[in-house]
C-alpha atoms as a PDB file:
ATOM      1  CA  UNK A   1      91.098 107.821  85.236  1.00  0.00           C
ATOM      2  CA  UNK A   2      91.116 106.668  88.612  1.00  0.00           C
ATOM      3  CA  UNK A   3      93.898 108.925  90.274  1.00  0.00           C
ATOM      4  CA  UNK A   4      95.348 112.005  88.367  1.00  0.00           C
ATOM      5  CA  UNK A   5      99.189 111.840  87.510  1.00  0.00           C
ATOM      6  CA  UNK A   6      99.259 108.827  90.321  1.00  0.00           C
ATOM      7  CA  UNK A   7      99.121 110.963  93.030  1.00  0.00           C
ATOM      8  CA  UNK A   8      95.240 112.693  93.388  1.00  0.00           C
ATOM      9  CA  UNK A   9      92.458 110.454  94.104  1.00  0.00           C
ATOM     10  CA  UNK A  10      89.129 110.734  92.210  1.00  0.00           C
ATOM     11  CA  UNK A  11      85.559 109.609  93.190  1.00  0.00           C
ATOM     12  CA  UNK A  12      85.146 105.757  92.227  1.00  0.00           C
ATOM     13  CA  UNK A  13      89.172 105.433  93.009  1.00  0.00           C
ATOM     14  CA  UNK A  14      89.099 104.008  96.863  1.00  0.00           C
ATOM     15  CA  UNK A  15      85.522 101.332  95.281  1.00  0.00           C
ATOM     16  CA  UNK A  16      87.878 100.474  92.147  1.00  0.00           C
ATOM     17  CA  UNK A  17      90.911  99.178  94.732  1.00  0.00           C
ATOM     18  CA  UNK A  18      89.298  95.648  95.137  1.00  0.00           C
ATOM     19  CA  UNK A  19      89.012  95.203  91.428  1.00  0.00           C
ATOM     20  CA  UNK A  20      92.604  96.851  90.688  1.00  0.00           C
ATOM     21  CA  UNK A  21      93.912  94.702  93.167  1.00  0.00           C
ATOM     22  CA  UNK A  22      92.616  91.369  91.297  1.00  0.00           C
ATOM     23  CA  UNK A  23      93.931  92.650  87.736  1.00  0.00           C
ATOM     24  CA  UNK A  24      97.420  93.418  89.647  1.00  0.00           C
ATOM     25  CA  UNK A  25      97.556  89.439  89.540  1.00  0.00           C
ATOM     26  CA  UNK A  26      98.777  89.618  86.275  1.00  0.00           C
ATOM     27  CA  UNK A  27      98.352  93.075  85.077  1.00  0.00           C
ATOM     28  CA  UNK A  28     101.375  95.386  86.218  1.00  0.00           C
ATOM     29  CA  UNK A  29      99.642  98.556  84.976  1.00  0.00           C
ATOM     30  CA  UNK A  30      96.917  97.376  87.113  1.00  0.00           C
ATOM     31  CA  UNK A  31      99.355  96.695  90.225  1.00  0.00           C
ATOM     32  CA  UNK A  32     100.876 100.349  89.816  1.00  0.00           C
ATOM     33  CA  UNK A  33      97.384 102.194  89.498  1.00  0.00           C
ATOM     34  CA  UNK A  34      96.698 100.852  93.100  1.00  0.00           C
ATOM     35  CA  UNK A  35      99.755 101.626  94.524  1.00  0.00           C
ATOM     36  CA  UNK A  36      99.204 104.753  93.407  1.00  0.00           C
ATOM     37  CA  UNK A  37      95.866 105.175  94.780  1.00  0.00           C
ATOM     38  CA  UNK A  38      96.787 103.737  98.281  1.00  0.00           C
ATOM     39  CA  UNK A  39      99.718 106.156  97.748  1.00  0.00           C
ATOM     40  CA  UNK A  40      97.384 109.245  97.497  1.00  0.00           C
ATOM     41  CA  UNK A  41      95.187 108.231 100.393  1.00  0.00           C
ATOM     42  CA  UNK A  42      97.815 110.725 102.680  1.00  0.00           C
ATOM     43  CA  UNK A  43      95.931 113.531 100.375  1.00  0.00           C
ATOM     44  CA  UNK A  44      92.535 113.088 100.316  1.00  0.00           C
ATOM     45  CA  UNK A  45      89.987 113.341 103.339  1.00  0.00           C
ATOM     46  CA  UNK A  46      88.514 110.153 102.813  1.00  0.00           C
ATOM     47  CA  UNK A  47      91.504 108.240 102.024  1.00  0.00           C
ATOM     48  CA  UNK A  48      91.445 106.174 105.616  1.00  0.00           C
ATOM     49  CA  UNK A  49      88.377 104.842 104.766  1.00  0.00           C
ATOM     50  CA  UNK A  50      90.395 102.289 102.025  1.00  0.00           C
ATOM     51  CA  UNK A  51      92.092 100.688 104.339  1.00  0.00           C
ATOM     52  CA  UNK A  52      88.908  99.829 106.799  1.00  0.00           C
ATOM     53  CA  UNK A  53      86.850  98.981 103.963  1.00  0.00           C
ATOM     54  CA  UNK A  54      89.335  96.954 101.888  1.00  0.00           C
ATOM     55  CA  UNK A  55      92.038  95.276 104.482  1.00  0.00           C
ATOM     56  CA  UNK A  56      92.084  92.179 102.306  1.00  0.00           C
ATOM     57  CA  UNK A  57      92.663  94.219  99.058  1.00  0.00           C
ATOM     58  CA  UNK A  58      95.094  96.184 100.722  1.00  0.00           C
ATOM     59  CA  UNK A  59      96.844  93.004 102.487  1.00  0.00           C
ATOM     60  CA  UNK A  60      96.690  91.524  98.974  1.00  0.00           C
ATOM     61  CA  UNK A  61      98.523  94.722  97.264  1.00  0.00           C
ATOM     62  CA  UNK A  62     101.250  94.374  99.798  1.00  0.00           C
ATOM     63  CA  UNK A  63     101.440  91.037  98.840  1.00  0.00           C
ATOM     64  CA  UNK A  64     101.669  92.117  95.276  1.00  0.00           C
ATOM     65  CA  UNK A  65     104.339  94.838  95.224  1.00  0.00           C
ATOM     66  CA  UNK A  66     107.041  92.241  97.404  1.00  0.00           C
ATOM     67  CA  UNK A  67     106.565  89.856  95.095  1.00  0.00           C
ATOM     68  CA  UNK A  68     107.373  92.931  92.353  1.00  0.00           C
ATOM     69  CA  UNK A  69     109.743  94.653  94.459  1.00  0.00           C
ATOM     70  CA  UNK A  70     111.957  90.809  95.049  1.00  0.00           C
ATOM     71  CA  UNK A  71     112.296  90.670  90.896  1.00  0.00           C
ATOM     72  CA  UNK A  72     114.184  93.694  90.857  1.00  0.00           C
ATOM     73  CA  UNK A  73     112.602  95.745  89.086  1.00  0.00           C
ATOM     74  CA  UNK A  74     114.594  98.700  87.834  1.00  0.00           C
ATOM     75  CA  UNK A  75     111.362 101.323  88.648  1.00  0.00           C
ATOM     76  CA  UNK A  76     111.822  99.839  92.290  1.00  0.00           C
ATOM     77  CA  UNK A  77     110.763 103.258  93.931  1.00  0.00           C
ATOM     78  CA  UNK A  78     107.075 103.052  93.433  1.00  0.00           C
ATOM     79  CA  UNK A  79     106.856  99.616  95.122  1.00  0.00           C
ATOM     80  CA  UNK A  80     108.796 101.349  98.315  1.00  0.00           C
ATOM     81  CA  UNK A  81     106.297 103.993  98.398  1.00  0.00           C
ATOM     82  CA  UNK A  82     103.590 101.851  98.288  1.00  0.00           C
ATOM     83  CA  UNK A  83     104.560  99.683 100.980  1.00  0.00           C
ATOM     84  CA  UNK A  84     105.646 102.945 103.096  1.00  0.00           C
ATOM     85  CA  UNK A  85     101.997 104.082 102.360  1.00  0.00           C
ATOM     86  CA  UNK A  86     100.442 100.900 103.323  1.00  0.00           C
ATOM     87  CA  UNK A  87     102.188 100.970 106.223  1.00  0.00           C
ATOM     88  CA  UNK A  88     100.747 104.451 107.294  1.00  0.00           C
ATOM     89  CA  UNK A  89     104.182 105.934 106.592  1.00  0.00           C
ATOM     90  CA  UNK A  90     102.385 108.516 104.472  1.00  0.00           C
ATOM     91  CA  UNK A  91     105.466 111.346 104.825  1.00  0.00           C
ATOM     92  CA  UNK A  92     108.331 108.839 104.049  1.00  0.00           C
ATOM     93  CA  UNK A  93     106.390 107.566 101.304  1.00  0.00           C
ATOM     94  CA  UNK A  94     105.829 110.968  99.807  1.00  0.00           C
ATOM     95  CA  UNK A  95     109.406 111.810 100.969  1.00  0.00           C
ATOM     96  CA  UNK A  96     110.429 108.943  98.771  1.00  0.00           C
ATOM     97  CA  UNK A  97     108.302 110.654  95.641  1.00  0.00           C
ATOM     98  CA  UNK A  98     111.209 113.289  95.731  1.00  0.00           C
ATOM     99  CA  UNK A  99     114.080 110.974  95.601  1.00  0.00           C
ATOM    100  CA  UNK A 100     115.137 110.113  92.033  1.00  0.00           C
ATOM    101  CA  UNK A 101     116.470 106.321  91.431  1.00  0.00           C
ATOM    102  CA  UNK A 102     119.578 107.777  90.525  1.00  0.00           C
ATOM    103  CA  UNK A 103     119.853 108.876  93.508  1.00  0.00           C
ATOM    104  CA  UNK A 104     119.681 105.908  96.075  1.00  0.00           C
ATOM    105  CA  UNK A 105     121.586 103.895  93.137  1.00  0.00           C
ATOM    106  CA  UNK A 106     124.072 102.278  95.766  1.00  0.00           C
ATOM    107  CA  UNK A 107     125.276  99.657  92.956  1.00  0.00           C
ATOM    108  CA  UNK A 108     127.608 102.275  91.233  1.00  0.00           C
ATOM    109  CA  UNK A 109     129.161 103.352  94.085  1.00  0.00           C
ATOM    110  CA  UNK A 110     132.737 101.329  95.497  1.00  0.00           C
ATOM    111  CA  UNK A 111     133.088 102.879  98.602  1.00  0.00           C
ATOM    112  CA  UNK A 112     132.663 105.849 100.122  1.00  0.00           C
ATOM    113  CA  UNK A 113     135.862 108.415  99.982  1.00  0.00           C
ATOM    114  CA  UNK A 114     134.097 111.646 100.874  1.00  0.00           C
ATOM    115  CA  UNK A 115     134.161 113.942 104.061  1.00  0.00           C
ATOM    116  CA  UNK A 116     130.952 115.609 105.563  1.00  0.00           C
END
């Protein structure tokens, strides 16, 4: 295991990105393991180092999760947090980790009636 309960990085995670990266071709497990390990670089010390020793695996993930994210997938959240983390948007991202799908499900909704 390569990052515990997607969210904890482990040693070998931040050498397996480049490899992850090339199964996430056509492997969608594959794809969401390194989101999640990009995703966990905001909790680990040596986290930073992924993304100056693999900026074409990481340019290549965020590649990746648009094309995923432009299908429509209906576990779209993941995909936003990855591309929040890639970004270096490490709090949104996380932020984002405590928003159900449910809950930014705009589709249901008509209009809005409500008072604040």
């Amino acid at each position: 295991m390569l990052c515990i309960e997607g969210e904890t990085l482990v040693p070998g995670s931040l050498a397996a990105l480049p490899r992850l990266v090339a199964l996430a071709r056509s492997e969608t497990q594959a794809l969401e393991m390194a989101g999640a390990i990009v995703r966990s670089a905001m909790t680990d010390d040596q986290g930073e180092r992924m993304f100056v020793e693999s900026p074409d695996a990481i340019a290549e993930l965020r590649e990746l999760v648009d094309q995923r994210l432009q299908t429509r997938p209906a576990d779209y959240i993941w995909g936003y947090r990855t591309l929040l983390a890639i970004e270096g948007q490490f709090h949104w991202s996380a932020v984002l980790g405590c928003v159900s799908e449910v809950d930014l499900d705009v589709s249901r909704s008509t209009s809005w009636g409500g008072t604040i």
